[in-house]
C-alpha atoms as a PDB file:
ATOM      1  CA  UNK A   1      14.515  27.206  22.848  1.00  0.00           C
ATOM      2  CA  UNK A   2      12.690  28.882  20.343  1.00  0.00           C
ATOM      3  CA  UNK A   3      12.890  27.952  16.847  1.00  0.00           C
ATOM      4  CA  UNK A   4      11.308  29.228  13.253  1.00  0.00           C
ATOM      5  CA  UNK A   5      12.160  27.664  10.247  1.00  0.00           C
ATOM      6  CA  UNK A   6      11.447  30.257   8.600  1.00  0.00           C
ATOM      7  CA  UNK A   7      13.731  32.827   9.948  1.00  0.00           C
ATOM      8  CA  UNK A   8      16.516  30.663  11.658  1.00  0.00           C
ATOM      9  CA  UNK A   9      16.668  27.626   8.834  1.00  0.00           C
ATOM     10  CA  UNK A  10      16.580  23.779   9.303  1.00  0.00           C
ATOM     11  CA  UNK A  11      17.709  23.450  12.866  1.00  0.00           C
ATOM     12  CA  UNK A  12      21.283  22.030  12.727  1.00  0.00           C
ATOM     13  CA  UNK A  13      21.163  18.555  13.929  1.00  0.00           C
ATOM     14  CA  UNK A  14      23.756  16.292  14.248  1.00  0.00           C
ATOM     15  CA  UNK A  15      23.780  12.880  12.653  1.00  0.00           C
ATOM     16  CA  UNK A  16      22.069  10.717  15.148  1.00  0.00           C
ATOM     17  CA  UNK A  17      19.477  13.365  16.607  1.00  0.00           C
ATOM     18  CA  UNK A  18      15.909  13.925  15.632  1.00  0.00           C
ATOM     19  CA  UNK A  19      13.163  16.278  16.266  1.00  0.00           C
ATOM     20  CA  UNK A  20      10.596  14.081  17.863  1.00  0.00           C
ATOM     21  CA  UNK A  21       7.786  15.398  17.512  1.00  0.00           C
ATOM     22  CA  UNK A  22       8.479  15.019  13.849  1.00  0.00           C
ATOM     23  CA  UNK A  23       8.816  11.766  14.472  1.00  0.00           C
ATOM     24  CA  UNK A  24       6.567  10.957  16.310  1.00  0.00           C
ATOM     25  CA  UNK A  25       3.279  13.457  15.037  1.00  0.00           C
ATOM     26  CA  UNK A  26       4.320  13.694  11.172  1.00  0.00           C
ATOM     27  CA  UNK A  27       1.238  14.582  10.341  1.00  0.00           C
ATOM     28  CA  UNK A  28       0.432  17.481  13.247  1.00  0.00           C
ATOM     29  CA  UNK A  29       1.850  21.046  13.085  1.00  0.00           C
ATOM     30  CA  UNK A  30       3.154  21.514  16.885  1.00  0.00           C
ATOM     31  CA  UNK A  31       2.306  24.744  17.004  1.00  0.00           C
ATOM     32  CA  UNK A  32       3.307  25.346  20.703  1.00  0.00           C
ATOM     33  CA  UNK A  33       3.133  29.744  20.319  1.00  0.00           C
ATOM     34  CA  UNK A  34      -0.782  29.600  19.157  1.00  0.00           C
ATOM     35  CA  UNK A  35      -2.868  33.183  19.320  1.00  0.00           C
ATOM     36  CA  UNK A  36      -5.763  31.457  18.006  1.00  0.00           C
ATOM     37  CA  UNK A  37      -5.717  28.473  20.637  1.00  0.00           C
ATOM     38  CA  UNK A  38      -4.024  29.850  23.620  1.00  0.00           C
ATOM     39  CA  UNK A  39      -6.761  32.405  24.925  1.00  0.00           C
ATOM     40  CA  UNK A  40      -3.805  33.874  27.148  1.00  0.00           C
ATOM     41  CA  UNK A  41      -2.257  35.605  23.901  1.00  0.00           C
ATOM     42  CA  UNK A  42      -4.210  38.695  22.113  1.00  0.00           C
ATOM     43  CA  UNK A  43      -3.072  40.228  19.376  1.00  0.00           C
ATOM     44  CA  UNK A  44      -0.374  39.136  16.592  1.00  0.00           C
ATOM     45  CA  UNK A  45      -2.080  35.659  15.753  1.00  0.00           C
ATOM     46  CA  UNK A  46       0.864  34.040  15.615  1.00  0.00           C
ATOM     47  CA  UNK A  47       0.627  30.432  15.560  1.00  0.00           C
ATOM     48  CA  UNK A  48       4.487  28.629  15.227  1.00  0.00           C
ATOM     49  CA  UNK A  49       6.077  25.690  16.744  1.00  0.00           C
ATOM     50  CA  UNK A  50       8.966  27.269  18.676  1.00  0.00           C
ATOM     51  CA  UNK A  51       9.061  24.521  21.237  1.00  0.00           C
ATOM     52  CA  UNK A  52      11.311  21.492  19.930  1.00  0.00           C
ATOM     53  CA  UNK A  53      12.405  18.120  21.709  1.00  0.00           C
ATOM     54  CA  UNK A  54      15.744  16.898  20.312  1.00  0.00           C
ATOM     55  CA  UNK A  55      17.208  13.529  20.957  1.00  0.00           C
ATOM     56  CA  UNK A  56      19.774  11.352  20.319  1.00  0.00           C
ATOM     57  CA  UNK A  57      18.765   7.689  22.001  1.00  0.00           C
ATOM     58  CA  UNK A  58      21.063   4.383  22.471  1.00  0.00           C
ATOM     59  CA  UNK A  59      19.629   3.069  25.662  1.00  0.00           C
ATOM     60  CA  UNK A  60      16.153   3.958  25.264  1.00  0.00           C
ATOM     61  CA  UNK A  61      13.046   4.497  22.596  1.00  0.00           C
ATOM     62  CA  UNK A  62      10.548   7.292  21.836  1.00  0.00           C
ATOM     63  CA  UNK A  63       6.765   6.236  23.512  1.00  0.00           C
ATOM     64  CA  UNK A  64       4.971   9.335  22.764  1.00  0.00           C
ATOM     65  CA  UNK A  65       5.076  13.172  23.059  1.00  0.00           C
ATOM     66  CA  UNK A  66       2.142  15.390  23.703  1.00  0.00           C
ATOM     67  CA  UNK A  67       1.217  19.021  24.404  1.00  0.00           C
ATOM     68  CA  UNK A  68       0.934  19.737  27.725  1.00  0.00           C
ATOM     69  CA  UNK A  69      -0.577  23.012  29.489  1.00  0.00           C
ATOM     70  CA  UNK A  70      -3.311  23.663  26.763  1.00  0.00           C
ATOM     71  CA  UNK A  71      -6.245  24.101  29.147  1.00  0.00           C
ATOM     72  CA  UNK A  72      -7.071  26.853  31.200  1.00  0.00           C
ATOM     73  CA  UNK A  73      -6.306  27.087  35.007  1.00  0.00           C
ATOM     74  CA  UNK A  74     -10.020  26.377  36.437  1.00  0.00           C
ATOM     75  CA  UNK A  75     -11.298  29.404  38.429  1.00  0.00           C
ATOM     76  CA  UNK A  76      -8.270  31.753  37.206  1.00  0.00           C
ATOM     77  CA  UNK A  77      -9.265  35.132  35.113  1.00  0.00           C
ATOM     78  CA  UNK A  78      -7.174  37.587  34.155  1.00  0.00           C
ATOM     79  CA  UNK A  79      -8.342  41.436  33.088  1.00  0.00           C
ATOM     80  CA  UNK A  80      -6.477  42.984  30.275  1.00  0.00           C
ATOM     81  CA  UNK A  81      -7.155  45.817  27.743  1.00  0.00           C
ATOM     82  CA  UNK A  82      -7.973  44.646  23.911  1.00  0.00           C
ATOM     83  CA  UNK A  83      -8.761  47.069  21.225  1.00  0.00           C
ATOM     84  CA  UNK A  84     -11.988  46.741  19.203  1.00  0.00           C
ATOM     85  CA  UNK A  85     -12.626  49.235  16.452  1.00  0.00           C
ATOM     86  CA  UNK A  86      -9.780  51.366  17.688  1.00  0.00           C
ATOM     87  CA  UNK A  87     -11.049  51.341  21.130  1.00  0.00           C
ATOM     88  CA  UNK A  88      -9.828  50.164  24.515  1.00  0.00           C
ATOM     89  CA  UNK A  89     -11.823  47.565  26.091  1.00  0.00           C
ATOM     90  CA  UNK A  90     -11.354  45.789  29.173  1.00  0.00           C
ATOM     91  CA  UNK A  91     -12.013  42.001  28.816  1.00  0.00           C
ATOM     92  CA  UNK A  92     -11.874  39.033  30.955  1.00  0.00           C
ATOM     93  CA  UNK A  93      -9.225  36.315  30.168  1.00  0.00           C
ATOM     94  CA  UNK A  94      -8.580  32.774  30.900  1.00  0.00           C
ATOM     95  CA  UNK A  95      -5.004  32.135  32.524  1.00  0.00           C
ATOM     96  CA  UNK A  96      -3.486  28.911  30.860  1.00  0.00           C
ATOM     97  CA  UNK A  97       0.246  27.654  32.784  1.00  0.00           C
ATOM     98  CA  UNK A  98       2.162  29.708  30.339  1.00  0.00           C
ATOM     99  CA  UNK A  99       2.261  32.039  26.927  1.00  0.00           C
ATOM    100  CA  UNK A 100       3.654  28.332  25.067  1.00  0.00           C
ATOM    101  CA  UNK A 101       2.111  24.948  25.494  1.00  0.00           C
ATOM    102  CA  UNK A 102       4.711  22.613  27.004  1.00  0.00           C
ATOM    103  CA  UNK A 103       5.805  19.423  25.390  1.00  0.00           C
ATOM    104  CA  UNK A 104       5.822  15.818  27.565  1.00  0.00           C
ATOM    105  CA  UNK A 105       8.014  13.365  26.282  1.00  0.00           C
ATOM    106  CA  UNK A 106       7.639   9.788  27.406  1.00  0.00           C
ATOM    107  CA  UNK A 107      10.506   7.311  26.658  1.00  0.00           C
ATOM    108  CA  UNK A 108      11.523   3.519  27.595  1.00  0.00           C
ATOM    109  CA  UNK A 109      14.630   1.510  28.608  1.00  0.00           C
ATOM    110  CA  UNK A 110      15.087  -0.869  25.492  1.00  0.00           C
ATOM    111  CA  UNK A 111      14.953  -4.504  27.007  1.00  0.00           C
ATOM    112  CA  UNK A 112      18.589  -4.965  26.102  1.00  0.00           C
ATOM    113  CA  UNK A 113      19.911  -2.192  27.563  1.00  0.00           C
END
């Protein structure tokens, strides 16, 4: 899903469920949609964190959560058009797995459960 606070509000939660990456990464912004990281986006320099995990665990406990797909695909180029100055150039790209950097969530069984 994507999500900005800005525009869309606190996200709704029910009592019980969290944002993890909140959570987990208080102190990091997230920002999955990232123009100036993400060399596969030109343009807007957007930078959000649209990309949320939400859970609500009994059985099992948060480990860790990551970013995931941040690197470029070795070997893989891409041409597009970019303007500089008001003029078209054609540039070279890097192709990264997607447009958004993915989120990996790692969780464990409690020992109870």
């Amino acid at each position: 899903m994507n999500w900005v606070d800005e525009l869309d509000g606190a996200v709704p939660l029910p009592t019980g469920w969290h944002d993890v990456w909140l959570m987990l990464r208080p102190n990091e912004e997230g920002l999955t949609f990232d123009c100036k990281q993400n060399p596969l986006l030109t343009g807007s320099g957007l930078r959000k964190r649209l990309d949320r995990f939400f859970c609500h665990l009994q059985d099992f406990s948060l480990e860790s959560i990551e970013m995931v797909g941040t690197q470029a695909i070795p070997g893989v180029m891409f041409e597009t058009e970019v303007k500089v100055k008001g003029e078209s150039k054609k540039v070279q790209l890097p192709v990264l797995p997607s447009d958004h950097f993915g989120l990996l969530l790692k969780i464990a069984q409690n020992r109870e459960s």
